[in-house]
PDB file of N, CA and C in Angstrom:
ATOM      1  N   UNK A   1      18.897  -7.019 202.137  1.00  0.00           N
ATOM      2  CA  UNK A   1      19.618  -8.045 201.433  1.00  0.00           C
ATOM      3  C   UNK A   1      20.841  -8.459 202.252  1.00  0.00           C
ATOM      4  N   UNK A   2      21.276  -9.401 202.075  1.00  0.00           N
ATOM      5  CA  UNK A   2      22.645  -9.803 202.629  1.00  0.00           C
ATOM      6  C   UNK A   2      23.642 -10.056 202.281  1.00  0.00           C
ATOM      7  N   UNK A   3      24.802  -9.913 202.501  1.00  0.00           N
ATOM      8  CA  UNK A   3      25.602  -9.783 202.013  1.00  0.00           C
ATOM      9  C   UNK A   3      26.887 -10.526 202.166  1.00  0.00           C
ATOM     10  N   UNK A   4      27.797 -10.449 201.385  1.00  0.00           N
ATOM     11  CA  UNK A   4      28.473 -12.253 201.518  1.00  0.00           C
ATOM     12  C   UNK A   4      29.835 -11.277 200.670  1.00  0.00           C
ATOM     13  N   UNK A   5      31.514 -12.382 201.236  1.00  0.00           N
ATOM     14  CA  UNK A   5      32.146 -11.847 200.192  1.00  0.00           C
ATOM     15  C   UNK A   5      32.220 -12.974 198.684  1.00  0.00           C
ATOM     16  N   UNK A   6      31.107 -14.242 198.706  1.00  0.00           N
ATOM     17  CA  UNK A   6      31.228 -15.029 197.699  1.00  0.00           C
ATOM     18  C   UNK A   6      30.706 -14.605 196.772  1.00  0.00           C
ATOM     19  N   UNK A   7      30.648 -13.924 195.738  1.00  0.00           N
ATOM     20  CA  UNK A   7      30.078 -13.271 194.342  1.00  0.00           C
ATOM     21  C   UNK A   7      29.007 -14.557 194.190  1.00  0.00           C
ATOM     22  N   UNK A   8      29.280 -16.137 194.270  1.00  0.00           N
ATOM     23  CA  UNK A   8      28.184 -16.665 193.326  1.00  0.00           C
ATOM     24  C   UNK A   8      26.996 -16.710 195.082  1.00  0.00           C
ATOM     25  N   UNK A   9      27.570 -17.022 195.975  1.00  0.00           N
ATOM     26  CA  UNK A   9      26.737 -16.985 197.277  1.00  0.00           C
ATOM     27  C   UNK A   9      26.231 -15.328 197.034  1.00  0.00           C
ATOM     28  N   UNK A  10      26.295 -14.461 196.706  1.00  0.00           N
ATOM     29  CA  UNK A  10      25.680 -13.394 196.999  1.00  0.00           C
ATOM     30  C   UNK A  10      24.327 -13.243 195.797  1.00  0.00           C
ATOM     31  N   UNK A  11      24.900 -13.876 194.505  1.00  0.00           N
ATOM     32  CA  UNK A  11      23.985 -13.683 193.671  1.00  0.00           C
ATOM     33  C   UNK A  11      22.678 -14.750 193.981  1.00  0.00           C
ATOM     34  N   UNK A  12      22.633 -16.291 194.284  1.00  0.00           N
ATOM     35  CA  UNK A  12      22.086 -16.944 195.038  1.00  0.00           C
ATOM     36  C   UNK A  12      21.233 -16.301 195.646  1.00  0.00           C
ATOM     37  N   UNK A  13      21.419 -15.389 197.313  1.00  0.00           N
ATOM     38  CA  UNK A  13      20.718 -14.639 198.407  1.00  0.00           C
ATOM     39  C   UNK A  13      19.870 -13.450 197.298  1.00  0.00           C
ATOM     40  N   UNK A  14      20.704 -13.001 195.939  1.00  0.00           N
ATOM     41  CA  UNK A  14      20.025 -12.140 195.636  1.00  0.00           C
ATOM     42  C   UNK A  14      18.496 -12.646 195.138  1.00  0.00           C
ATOM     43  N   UNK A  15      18.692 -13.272 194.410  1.00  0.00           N
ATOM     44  CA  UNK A  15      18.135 -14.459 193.620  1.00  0.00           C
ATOM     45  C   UNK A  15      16.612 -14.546 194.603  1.00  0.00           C
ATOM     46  N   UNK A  16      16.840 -15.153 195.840  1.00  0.00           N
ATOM     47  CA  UNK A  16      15.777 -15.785 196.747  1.00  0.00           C
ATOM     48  C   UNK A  16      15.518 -14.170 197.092  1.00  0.00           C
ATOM     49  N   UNK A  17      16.085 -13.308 197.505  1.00  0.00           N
ATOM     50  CA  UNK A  17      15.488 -11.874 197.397  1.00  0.00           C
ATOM     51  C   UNK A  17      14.377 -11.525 196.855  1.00  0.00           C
ATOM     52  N   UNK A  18      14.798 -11.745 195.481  1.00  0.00           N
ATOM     53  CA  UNK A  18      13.424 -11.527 194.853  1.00  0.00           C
ATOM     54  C   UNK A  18      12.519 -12.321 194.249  1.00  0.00           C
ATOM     55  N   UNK A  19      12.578 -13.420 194.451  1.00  0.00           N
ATOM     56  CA  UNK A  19      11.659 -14.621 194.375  1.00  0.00           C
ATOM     57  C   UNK A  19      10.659 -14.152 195.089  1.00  0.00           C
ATOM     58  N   UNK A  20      10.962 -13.818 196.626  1.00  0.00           N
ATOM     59  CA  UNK A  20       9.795 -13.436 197.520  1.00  0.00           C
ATOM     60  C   UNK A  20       8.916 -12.410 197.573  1.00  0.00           C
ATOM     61  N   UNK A  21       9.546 -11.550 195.521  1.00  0.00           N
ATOM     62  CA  UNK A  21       8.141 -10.487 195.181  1.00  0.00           C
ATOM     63  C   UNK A  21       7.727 -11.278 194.201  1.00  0.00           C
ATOM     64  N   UNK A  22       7.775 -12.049 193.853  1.00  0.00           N
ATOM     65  CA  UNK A  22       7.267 -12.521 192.806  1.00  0.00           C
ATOM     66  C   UNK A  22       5.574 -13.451 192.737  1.00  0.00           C
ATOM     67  N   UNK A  23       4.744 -13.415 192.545  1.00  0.00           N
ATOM     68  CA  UNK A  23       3.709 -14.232 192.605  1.00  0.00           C
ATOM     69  C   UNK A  23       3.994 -15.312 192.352  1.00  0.00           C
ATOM     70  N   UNK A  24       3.404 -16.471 192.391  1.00  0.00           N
ATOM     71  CA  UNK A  24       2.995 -18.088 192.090  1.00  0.00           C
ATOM     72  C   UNK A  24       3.375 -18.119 190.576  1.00  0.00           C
ATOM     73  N   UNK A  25       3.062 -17.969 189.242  1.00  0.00           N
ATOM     74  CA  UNK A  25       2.956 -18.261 188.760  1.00  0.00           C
ATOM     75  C   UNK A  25       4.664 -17.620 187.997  1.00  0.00           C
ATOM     76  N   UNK A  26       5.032 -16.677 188.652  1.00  0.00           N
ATOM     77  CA  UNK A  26       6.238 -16.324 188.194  1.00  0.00           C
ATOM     78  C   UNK A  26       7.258 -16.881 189.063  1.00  0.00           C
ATOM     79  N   UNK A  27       6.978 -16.964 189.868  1.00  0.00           N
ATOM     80  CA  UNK A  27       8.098 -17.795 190.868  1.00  0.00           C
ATOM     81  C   UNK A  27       8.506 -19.648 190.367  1.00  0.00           C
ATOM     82  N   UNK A  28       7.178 -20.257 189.814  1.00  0.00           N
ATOM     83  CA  UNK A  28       7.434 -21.077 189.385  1.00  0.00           C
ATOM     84  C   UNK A  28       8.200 -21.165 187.897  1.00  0.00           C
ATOM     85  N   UNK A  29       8.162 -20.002 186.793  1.00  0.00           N
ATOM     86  CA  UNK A  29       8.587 -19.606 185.821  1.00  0.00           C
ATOM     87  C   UNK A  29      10.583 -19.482 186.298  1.00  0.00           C
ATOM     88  N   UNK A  30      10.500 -18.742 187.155  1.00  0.00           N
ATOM     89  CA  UNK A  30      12.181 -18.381 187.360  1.00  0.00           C
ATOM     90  C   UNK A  30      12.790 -19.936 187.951  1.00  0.00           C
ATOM     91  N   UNK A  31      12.064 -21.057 189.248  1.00  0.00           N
ATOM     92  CA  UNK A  31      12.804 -22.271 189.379  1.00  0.00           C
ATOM     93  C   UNK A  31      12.510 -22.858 187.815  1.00  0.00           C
ATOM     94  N   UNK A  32      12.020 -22.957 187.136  1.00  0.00           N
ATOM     95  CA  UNK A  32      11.790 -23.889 185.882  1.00  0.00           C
ATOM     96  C   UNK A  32      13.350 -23.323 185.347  1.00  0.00           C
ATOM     97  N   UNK A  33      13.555 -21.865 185.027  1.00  0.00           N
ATOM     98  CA  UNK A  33      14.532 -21.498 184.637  1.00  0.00           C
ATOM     99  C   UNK A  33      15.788 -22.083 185.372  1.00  0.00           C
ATOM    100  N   UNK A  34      15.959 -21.867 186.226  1.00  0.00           N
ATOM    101  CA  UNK A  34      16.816 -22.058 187.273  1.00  0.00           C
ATOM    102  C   UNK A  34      17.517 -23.774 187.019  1.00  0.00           C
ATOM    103  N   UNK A  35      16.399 -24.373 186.685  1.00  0.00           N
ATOM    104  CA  UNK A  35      16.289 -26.064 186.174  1.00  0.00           C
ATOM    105  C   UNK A  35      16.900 -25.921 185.182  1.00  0.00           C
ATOM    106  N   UNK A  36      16.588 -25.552 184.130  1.00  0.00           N
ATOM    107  CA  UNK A  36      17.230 -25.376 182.596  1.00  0.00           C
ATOM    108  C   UNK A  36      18.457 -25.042 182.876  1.00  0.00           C
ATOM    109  N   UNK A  37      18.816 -24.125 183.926  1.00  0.00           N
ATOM    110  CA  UNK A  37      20.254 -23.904 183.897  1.00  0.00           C
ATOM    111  C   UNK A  37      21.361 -24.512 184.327  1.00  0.00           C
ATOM    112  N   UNK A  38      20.712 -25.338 185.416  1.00  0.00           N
ATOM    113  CA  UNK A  38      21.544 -26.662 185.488  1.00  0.00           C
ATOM    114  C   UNK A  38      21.587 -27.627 184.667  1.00  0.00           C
ATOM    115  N   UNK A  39      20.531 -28.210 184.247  1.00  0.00           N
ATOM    116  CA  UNK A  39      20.301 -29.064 182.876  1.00  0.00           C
ATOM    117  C   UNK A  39      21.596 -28.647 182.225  1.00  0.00           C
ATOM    118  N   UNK A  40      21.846 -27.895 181.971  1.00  0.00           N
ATOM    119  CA  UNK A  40      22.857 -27.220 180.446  1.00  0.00           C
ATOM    120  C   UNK A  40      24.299 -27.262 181.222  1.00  0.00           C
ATOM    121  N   UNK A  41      24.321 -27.014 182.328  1.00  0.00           N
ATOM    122  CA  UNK A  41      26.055 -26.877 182.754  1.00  0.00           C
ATOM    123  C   UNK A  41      26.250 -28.132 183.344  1.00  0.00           C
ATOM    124  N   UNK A  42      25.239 -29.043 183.434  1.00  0.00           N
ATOM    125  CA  UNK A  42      25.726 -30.507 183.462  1.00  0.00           C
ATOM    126  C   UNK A  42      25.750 -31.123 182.571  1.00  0.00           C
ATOM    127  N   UNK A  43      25.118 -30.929 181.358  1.00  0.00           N
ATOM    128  CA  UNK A  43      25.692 -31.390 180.136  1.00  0.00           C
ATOM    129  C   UNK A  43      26.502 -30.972 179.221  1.00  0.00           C
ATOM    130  N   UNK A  44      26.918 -29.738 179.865  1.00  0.00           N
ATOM    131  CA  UNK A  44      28.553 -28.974 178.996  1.00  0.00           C
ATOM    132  C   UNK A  44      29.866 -29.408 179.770  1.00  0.00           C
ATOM    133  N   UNK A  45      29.499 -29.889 181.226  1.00  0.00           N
ATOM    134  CA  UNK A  45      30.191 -30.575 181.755  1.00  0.00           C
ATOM    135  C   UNK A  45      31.087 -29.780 181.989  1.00  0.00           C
ATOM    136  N   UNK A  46      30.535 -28.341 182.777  1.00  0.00           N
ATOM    137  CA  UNK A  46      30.828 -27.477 183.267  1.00  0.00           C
ATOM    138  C   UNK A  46      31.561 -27.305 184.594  1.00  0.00           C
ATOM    139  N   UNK A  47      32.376 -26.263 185.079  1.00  0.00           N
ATOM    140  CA  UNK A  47      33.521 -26.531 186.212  1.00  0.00           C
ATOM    141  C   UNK A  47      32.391 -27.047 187.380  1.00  0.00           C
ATOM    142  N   UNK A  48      32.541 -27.544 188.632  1.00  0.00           N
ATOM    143  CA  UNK A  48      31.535 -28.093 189.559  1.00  0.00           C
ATOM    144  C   UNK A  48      31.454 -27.005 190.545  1.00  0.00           C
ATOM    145  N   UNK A  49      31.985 -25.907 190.142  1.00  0.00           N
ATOM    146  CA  UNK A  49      31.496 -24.545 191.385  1.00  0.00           C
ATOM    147  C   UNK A  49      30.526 -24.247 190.696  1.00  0.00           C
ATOM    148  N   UNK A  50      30.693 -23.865 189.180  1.00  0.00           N
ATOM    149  CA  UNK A  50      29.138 -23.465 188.524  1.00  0.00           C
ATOM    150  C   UNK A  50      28.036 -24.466 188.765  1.00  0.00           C
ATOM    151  N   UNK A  51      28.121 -25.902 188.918  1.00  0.00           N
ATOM    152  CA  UNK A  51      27.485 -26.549 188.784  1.00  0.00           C
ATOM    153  C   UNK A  51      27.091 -26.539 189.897  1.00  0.00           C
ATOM    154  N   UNK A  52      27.568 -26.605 191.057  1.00  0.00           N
ATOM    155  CA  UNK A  52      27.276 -26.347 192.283  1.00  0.00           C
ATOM    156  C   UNK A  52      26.518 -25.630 192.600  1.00  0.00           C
ATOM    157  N   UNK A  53      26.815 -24.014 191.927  1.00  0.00           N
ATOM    158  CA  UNK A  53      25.812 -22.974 192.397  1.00  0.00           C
ATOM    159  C   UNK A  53      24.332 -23.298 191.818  1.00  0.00           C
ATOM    160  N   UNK A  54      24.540 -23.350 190.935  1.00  0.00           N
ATOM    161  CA  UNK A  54      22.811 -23.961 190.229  1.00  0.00           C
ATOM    162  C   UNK A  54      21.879 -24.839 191.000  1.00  0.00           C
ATOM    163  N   UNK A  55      22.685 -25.862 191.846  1.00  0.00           N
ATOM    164  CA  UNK A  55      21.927 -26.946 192.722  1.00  0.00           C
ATOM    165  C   UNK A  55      22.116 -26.567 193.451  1.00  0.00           C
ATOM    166  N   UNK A  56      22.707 -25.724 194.476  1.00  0.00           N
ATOM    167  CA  UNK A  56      22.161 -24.905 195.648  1.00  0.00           C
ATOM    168  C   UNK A  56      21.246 -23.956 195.598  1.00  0.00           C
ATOM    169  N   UNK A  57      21.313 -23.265 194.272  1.00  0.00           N
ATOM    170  CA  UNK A  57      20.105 -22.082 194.325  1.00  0.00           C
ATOM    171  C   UNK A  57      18.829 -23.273 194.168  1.00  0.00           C
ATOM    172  N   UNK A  58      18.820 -23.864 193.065  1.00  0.00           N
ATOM    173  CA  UNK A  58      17.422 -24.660 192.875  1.00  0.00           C
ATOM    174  C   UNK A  58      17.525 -25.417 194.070  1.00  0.00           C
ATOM    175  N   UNK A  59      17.649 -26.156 194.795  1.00  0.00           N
ATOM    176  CA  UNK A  59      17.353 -26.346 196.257  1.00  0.00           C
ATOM    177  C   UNK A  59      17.304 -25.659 197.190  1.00  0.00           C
ATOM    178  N   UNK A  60      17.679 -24.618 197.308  1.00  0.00           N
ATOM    179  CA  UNK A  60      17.180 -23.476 198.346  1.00  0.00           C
ATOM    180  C   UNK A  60      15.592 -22.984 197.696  1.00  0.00           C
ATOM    181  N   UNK A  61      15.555 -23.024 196.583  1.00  0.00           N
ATOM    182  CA  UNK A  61      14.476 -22.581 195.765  1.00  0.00           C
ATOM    183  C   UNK A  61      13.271 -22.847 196.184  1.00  0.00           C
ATOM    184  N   UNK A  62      13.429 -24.842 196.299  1.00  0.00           N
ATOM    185  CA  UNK A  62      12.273 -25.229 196.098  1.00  0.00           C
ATOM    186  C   UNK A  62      11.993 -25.683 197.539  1.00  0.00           C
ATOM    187  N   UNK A  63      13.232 -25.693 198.736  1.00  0.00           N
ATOM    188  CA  UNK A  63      12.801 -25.969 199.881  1.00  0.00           C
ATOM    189  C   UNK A  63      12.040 -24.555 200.327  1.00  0.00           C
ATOM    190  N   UNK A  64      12.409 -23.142 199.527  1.00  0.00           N
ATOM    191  CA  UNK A  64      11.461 -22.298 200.318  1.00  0.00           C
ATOM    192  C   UNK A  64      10.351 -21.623 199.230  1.00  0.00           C
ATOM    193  N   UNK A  65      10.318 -22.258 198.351  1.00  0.00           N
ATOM    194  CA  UNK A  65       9.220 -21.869 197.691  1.00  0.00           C
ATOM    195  C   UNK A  65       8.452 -23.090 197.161  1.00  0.00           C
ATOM    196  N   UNK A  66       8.852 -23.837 196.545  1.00  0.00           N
ATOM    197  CA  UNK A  66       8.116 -25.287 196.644  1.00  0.00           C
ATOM    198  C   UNK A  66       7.160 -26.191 197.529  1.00  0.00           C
ATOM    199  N   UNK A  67       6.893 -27.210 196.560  1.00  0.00           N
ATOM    200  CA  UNK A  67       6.063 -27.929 197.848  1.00  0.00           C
ATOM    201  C   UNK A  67       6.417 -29.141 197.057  1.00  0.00           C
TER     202      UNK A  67
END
């Protein structure tokens, strides 16, 4: 794993960590989640570091697990 001193950058790396045990059908289950969770802190209109982290993880997500 790697390691970072940014708490939300570390949880992120953790995040894609274990995406890469996950099969197809659960991997697509956790970005769906991952979606919902931005969905919601952009409509609570949430600080833009949280919001931030959500659209960097779901784009790291789907550039390495997506198609």
């Amino acid at each position: 794993m790697r390691m970072t001193s940014d708490p939300l950058k570390e949880i992120r790396n953790t995040t894609i960590d274990f995406c890469w045990q996950l099969d197809g059908h659960d991997r697509t289950h956790l970005i769906d989640g991952v979606l919902d969770d931005l969905d919601t802190t952009e409509h609570l209109d949430s600080p833009i570091k949280i919001r931030r982290h959500y659209r960097d993880l779901l784009t790291t997500l789907v550039k390495t697990f997506g198609h």
